[in-house]
N, C-alpha and C. Protein backbone atom coordinates (compact mmCIF):
# COMPACT_ATOMS: atom_id res chain seq x y z
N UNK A 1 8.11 4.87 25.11
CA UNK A 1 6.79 4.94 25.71
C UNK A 1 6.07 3.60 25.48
N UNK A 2 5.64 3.44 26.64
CA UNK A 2 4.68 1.70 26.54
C UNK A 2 3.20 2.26 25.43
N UNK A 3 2.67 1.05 25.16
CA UNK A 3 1.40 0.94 24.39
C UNK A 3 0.27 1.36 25.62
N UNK A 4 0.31 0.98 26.69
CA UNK A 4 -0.35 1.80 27.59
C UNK A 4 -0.44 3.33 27.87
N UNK A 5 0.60 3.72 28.14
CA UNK A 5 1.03 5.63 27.93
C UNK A 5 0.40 5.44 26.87
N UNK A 6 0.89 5.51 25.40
CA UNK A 6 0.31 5.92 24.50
C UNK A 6 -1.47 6.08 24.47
N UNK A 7 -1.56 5.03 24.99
CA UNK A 7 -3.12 4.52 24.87
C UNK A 7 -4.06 5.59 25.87
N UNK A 8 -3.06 5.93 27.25
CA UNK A 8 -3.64 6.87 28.07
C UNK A 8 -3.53 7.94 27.42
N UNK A 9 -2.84 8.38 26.66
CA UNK A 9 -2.23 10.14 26.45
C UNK A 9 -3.49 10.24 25.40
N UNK A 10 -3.38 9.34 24.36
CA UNK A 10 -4.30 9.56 23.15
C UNK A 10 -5.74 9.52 23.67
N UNK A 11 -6.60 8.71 24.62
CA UNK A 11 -7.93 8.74 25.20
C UNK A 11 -7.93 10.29 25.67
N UNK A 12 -6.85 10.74 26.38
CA UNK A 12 -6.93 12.38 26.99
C UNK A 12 -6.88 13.24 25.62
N UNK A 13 -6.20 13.16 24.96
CA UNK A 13 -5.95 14.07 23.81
C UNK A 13 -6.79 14.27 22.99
N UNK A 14 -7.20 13.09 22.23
CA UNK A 14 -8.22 12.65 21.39
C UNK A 14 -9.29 13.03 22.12
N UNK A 15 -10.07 11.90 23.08
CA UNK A 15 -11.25 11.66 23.18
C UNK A 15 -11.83 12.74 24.35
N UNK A 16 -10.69 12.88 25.32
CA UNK A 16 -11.03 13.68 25.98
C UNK A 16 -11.41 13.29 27.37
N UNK A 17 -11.11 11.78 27.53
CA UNK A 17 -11.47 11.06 28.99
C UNK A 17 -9.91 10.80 29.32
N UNK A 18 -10.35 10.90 31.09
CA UNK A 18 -9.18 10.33 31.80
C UNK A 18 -9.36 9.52 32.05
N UNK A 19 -8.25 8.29 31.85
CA UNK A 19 -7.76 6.91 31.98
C UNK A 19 -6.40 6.75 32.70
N UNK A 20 -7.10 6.01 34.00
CA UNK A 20 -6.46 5.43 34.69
C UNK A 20 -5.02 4.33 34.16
N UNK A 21 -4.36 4.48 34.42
CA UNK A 21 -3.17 3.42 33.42
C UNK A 21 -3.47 1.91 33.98
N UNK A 22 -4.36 1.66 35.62
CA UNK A 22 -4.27 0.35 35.77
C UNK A 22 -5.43 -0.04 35.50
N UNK A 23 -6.34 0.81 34.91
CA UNK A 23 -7.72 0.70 34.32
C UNK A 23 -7.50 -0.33 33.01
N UNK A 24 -6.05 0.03 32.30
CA UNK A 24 -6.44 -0.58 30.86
C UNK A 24 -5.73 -2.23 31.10
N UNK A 25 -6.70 -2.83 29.87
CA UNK A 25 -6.46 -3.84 29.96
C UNK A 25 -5.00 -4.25 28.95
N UNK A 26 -4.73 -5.17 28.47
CA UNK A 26 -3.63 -5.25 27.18
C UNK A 26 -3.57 -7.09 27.00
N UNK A 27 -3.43 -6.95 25.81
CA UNK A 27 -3.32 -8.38 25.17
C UNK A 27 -2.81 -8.31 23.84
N UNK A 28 -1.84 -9.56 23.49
CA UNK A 28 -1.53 -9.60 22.31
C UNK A 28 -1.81 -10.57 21.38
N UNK A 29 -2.19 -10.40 20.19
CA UNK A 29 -2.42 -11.65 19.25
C UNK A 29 -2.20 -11.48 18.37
N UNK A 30 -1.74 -13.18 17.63
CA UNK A 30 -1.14 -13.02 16.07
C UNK A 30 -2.37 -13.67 15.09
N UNK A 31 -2.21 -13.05 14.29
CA UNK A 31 -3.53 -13.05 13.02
C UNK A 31 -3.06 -13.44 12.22
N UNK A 32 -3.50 -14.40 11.24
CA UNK A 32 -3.43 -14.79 9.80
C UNK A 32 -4.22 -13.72 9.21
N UNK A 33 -3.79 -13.14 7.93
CA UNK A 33 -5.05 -12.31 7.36
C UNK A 33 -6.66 -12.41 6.86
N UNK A 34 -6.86 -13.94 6.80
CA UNK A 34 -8.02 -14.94 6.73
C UNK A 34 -9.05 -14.78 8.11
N UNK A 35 -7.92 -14.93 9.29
CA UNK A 35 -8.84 -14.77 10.84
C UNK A 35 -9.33 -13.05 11.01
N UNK A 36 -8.72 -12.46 10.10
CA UNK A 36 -9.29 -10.99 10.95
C UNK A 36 -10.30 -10.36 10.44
N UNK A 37 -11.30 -9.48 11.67
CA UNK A 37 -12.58 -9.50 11.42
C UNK A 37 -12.61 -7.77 10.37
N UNK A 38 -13.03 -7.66 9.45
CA UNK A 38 -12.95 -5.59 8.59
C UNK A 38 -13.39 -4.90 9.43
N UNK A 39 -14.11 -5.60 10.67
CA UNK A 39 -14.16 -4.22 11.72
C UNK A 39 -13.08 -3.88 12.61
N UNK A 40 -12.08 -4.90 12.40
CA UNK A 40 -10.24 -4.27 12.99
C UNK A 40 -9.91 -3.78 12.05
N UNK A 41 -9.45 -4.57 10.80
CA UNK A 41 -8.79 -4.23 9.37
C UNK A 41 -8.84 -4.13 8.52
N UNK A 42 -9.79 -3.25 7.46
CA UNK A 42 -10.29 -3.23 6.31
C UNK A 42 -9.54 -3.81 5.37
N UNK A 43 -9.84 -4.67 4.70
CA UNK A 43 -9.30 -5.19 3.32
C UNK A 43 -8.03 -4.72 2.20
N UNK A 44 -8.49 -3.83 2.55
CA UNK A 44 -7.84 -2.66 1.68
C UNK A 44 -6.54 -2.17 2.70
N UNK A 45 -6.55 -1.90 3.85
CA UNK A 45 -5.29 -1.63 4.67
C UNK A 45 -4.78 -3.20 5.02
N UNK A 46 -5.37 -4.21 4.90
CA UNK A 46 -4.94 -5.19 5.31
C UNK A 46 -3.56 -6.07 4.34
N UNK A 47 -4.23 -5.68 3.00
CA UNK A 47 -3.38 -6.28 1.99
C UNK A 47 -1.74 -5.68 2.25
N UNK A 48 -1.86 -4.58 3.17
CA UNK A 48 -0.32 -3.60 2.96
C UNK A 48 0.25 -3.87 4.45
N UNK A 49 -0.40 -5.02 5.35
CA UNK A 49 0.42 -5.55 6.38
C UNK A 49 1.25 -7.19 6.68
N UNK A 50 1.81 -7.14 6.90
CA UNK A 50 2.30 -8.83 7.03
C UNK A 50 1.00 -9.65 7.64
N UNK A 51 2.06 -10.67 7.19
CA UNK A 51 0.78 -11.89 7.28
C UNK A 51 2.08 -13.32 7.80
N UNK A 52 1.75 -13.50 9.43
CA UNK A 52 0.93 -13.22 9.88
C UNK A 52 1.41 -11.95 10.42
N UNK A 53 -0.11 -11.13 11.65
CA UNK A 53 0.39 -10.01 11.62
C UNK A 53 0.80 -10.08 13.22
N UNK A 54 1.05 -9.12 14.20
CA UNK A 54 1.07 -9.01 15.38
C UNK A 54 0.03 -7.73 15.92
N UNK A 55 -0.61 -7.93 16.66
CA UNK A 55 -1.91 -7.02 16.67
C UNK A 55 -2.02 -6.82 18.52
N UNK A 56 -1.69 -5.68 19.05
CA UNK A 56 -1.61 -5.66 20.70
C UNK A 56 -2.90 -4.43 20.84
N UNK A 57 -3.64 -5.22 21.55
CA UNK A 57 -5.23 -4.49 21.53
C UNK A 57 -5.01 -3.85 23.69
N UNK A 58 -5.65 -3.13 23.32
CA UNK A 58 -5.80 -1.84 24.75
C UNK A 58 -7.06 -2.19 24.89
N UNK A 59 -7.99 -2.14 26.12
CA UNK A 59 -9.17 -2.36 26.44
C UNK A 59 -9.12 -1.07 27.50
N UNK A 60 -10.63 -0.43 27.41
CA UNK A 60 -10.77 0.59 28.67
C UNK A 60 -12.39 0.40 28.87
N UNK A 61 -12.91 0.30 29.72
CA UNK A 61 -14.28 0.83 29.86
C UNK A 61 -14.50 1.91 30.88
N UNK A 62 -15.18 2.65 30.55
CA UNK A 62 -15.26 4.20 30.98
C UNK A 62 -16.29 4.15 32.08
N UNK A 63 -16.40 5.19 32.45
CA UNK A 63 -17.50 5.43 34.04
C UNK A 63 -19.13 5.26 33.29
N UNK A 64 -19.21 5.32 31.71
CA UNK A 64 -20.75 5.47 31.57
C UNK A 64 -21.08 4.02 30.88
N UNK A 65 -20.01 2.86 31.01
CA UNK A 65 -19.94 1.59 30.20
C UNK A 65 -19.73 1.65 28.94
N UNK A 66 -19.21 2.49 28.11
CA UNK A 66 -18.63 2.26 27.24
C UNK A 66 -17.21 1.47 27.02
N UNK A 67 -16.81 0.54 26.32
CA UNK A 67 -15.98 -0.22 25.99
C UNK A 67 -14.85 0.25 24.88
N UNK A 68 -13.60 1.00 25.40
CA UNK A 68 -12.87 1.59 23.90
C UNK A 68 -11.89 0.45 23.94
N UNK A 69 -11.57 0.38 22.72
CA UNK A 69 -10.43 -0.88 21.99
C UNK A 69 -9.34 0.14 21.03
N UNK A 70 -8.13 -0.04 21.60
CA UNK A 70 -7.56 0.67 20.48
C UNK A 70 -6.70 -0.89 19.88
N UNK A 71 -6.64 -0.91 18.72
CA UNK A 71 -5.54 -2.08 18.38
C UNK A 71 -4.72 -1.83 17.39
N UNK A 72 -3.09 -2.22 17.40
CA UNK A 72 -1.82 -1.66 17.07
C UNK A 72 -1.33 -2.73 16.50
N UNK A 73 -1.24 -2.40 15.61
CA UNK A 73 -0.51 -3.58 14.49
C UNK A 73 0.94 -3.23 14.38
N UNK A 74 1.68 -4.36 14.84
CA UNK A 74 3.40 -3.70 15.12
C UNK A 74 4.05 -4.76 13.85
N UNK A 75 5.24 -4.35 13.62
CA UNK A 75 6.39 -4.88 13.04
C UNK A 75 7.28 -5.61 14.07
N UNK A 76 6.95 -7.09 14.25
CA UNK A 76 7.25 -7.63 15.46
C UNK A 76 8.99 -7.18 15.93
N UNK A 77 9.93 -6.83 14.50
CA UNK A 77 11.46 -7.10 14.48
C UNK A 77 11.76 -5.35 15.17
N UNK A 78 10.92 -4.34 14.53
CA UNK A 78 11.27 -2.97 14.51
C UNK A 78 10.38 -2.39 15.78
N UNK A 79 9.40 -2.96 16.11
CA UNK A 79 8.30 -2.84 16.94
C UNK A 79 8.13 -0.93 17.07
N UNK A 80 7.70 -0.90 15.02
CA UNK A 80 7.07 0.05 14.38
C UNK A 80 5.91 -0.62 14.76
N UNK A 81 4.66 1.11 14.25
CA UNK A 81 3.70 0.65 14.54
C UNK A 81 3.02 0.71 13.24
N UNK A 82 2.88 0.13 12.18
CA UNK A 82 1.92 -0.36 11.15
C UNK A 82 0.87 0.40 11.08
N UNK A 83 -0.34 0.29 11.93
CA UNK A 83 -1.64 0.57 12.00
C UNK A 83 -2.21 0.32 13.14
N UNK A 84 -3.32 1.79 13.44
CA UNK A 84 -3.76 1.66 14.56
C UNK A 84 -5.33 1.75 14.30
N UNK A 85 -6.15 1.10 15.22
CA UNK A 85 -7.91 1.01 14.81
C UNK A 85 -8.34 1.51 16.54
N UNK A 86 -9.44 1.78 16.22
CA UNK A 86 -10.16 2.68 17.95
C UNK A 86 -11.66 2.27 17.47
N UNK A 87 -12.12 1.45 18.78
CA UNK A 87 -13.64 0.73 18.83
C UNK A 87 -13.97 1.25 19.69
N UNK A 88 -15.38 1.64 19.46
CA UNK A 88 -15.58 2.06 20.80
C UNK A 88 -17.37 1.39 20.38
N UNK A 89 -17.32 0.73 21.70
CA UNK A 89 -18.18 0.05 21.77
C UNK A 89 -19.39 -1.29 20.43
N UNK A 90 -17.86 -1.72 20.01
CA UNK A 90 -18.20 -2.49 19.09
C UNK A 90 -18.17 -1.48 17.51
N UNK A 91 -17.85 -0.72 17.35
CA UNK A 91 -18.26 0.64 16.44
C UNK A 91 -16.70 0.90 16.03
N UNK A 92 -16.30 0.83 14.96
CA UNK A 92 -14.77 1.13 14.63
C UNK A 92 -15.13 2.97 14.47
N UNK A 93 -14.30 3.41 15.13
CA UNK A 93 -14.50 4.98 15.05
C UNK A 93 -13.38 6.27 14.62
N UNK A 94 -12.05 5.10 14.26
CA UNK A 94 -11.30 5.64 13.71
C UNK A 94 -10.34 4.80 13.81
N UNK A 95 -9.36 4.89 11.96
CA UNK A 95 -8.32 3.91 11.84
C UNK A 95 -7.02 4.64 11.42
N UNK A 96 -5.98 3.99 11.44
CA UNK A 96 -5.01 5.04 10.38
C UNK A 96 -3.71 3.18 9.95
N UNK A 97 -3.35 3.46 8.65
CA UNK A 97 -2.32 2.85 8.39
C UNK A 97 -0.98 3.62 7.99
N UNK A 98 0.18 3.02 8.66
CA UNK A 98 1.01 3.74 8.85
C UNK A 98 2.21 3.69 7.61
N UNK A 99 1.88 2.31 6.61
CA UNK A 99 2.92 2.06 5.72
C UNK A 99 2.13 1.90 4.49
C-alpha cells in the first residue's frame, strides 16, 4: 500500500473525512535531528530515530480550509515505518512511535 492509500484510509477511519487520493499532496525530506521542529518530533521520540532521518509528509486541505499533515518517518533500507505525527492545522493532534 502507497503512503497515499494509507493516508486516505486513515483520514476516513480516523477522522472521518473523505479524501480524494489526487487531493493529497506528498513530499519527502531528510532531517538532521538539530533541523526538526517538536511540533513534528518530540525530543523524547526523536532520540529513538536515526539521524539523519527520512520523513515523507501527506498534505490535504479539506472543504472547510483546514490543512491536515500526516508525517512518516521511514527506515530508508526496510521502508518500515518508525513514526507517524498528524497536524492539523498547524496543531500536532496525534503522534505514535513505532520502535
Amino acid at each position: 500500500m502507497s503512503y497515499i492509500d494509507w493516508f486516505v484510509e486513515k483520514m476516513k477511519c480516523v477522522f472521518h473525512i473523505e479524501v480524494p487520493h489526487d487531493e493529497v499532496s506528498y513530499e519527502a525530506y531528510e532531517f538532521y535531528h538539530d533541523e526538526i521542529d517538536i511540533l513534528l518530533v518530540p525530543a523524547a521520540h526523536l532520540e529513538k530515530l536515526p539521524n539523519p532521518l527520512l520523513l515523507e509528509a501527506l498534505m490535504y486541505v479539506d472543504e472547510e480550509g483546514y490543512e491536515w499533515i500526516a508525517g512518516v518517518v521511514i527506515d530508508e533500507e526496510t521502508r518500515k515505518m518508525l513514526y507517524e505525527v498528524w497536524i492539523k492545522d498547524g496543531e500536532q493532534i496525534a503522534c505514535k512511535l513505532y520502535v
